[in-house]
N, C-alpha and C. Protein backbone atom coordinates (compact mmCIF):
# COMPACT_ATOMS: atom_id res chain seq x y z
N UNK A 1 86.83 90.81 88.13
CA UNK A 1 87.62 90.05 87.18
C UNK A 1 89.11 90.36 87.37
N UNK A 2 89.43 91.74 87.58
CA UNK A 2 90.48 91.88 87.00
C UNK A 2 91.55 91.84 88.97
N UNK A 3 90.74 91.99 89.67
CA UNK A 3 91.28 91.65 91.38
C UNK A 3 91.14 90.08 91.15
N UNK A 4 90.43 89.71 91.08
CA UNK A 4 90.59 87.84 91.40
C UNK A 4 92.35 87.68 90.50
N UNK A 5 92.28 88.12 89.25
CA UNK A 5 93.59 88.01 88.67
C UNK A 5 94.93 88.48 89.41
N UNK A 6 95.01 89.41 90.26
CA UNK A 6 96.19 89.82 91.11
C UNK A 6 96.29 88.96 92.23
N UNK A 7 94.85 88.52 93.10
CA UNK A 7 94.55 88.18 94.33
C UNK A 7 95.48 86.74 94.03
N UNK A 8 94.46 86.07 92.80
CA UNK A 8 95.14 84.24 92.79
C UNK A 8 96.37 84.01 93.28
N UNK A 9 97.45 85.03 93.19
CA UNK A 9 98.66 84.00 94.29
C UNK A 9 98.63 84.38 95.23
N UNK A 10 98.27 85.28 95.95
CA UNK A 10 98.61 85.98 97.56
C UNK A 10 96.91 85.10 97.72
N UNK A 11 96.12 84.57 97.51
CA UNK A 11 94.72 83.43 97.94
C UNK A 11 95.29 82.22 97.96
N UNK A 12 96.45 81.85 97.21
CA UNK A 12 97.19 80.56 97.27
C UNK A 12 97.74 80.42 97.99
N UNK A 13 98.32 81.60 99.09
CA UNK A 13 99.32 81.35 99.36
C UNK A 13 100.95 81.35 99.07
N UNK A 14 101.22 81.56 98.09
CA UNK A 14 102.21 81.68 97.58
C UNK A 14 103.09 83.31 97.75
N UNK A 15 104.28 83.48 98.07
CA UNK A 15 105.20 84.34 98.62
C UNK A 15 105.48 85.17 97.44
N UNK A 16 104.92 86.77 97.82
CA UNK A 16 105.06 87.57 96.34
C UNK A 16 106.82 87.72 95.83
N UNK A 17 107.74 86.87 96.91
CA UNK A 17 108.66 87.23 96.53
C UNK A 17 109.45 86.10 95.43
N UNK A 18 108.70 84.77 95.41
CA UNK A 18 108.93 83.86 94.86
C UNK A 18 108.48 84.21 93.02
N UNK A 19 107.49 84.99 93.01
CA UNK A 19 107.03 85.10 92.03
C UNK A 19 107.27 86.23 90.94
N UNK A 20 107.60 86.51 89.78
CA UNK A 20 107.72 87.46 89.11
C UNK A 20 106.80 88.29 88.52
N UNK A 21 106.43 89.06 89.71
CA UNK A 21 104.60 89.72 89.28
C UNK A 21 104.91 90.09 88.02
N UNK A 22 105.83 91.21 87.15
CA UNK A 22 105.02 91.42 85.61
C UNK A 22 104.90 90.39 84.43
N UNK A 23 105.43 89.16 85.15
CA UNK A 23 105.06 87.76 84.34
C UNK A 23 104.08 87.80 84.48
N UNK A 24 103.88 87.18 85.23
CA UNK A 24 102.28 87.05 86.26
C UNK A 24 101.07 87.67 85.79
N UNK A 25 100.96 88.99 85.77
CA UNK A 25 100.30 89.82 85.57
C UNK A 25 100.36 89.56 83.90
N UNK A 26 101.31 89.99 83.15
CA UNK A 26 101.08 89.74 81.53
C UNK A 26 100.55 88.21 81.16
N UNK A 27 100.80 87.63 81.93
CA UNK A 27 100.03 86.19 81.41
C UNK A 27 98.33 85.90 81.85
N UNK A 28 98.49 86.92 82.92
CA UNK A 28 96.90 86.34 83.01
C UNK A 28 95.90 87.40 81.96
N UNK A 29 96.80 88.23 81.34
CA UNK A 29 95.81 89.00 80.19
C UNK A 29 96.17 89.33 78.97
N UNK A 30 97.27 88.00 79.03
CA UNK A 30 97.70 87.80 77.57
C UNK A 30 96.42 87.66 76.13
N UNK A 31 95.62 86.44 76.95
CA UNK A 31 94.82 86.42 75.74
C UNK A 31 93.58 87.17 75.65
N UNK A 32 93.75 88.19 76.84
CA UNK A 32 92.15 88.88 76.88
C UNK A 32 92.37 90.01 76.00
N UNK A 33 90.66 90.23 75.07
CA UNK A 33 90.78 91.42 74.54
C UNK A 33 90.74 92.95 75.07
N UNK A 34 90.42 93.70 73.97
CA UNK A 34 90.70 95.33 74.84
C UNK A 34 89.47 95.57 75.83
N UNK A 35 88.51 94.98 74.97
CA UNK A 35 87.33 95.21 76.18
C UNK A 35 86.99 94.74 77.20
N UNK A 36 88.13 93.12 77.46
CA UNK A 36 88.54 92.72 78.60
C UNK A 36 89.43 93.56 79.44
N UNK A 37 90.08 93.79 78.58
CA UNK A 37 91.57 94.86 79.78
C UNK A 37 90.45 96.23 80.39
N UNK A 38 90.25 96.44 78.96
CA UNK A 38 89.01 97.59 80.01
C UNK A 38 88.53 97.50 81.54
N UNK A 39 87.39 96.28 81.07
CA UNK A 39 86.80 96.06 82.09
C UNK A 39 87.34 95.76 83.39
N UNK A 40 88.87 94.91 83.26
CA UNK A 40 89.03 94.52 84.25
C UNK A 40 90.03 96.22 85.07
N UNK A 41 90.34 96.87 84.56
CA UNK A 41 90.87 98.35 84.69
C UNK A 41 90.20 99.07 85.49
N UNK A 42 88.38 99.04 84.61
CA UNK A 42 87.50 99.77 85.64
C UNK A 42 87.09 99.43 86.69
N UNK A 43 87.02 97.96 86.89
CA UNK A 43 86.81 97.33 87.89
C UNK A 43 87.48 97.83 89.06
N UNK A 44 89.08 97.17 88.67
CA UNK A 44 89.81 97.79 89.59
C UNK A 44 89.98 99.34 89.87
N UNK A 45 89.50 100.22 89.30
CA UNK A 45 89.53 101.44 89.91
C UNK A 45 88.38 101.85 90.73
N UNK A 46 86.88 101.22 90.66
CA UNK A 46 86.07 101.45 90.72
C UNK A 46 86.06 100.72 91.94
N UNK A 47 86.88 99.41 92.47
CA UNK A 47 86.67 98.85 94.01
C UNK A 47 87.61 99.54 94.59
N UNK A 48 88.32 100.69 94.44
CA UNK A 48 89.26 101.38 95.13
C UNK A 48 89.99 100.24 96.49
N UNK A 49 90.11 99.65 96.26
CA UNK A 49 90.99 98.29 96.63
C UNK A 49 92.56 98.65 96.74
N UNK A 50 93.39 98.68 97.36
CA UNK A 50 94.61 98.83 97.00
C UNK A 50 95.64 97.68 96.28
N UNK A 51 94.62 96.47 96.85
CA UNK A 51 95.30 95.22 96.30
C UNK A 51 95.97 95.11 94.24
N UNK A 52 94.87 95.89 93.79
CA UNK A 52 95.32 95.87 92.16
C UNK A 52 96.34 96.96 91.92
N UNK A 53 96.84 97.32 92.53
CA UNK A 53 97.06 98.75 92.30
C UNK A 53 98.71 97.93 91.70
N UNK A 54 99.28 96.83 92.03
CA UNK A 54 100.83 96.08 91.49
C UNK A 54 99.98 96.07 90.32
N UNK A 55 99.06 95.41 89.81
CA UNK A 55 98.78 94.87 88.49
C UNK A 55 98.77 95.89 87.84
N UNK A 56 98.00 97.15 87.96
CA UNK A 56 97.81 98.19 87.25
C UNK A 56 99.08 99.17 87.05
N UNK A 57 99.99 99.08 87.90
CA UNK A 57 101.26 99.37 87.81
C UNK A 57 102.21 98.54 86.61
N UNK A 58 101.64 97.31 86.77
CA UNK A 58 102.81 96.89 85.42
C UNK A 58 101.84 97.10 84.17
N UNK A 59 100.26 97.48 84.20
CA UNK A 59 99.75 98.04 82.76
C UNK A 59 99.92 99.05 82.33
N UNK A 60 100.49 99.67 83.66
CA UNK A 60 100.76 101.28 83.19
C UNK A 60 102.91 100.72 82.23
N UNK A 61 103.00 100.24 83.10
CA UNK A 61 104.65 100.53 82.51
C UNK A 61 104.41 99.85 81.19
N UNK A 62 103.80 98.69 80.98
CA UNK A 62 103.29 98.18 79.41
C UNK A 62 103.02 99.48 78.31
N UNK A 63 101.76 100.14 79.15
CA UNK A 63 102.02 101.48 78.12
C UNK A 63 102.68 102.69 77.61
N UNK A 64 103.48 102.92 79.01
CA UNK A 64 104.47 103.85 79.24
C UNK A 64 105.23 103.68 77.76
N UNK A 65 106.43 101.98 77.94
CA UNK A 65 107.10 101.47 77.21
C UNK A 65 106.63 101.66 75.56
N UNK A 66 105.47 101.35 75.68
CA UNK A 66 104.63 101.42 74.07
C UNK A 66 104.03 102.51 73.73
N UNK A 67 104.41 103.94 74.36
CA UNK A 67 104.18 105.08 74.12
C UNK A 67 104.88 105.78 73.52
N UNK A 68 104.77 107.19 72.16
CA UNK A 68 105.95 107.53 71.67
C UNK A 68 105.52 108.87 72.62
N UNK A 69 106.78 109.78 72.46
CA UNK A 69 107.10 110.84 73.56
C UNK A 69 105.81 111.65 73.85
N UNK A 70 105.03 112.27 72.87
CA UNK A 70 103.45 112.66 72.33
C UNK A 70 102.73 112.24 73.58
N UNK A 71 102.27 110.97 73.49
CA UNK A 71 101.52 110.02 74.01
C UNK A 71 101.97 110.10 75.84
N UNK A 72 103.71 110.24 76.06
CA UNK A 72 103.74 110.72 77.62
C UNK A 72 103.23 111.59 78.05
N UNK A 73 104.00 112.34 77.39
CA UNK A 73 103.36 113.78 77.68
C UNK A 73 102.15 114.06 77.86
N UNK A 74 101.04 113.64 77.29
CA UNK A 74 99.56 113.73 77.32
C UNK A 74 99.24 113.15 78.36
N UNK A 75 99.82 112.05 78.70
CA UNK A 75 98.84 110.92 79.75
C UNK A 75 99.94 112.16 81.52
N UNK A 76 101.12 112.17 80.98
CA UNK A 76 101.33 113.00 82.23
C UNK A 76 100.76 114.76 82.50
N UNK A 77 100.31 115.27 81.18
CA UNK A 77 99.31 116.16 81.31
C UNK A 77 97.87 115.82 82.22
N UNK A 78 97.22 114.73 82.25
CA UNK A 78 96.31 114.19 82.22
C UNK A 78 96.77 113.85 83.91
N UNK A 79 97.73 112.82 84.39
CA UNK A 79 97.76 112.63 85.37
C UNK A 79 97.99 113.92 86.64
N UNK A 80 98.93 115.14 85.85
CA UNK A 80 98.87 116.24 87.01
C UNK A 80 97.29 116.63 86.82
N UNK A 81 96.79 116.77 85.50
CA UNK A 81 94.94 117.42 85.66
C UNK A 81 94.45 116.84 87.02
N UNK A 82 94.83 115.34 87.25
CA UNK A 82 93.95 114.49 88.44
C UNK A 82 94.14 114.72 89.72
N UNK A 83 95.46 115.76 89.76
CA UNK A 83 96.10 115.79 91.04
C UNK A 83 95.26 117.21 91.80
């Protein structure tokens, strides 16, 4: 689900430079719910694909932005744990 959503313009054809991926990306999961974003999250981590890895980059800065300082700190606790 959530690769067909990144893939659709680079399958069209269309020049990633023409396009404003974190538009792009926020519109195609504007109206999906959380258990959509989920799914399409695990998906993409789970096809270890490199192709999602732009999309998941602008969900991360979505949350970054909508995080209070608490909430960094934890997820960057969390990201050195992975390292």
């Amino acid at each position: 689900m959530y690769k067909s959503k990144i893939n659709n313009h680079i399958n069209s054809g269309d020049n990633m430079n023409n396009i404003d991926i974190r538009a792009y990306i926020i519109s195609n999961f504007k109206n999906d719910d959380i258990e959509e974003i989920r799914n399409s999250i695990e998906e993409s981590i789970a096809s270890h694909d490199e192709d999602p890895l732009i999309g998941l980059g602008v969900l991360f800065e979505l949350f970054w932005n909508n995080s209070t300082d608490e909430e960094k700190e934890k997820t960057l606790s969390n990201i050195k744990k992975g390292m």
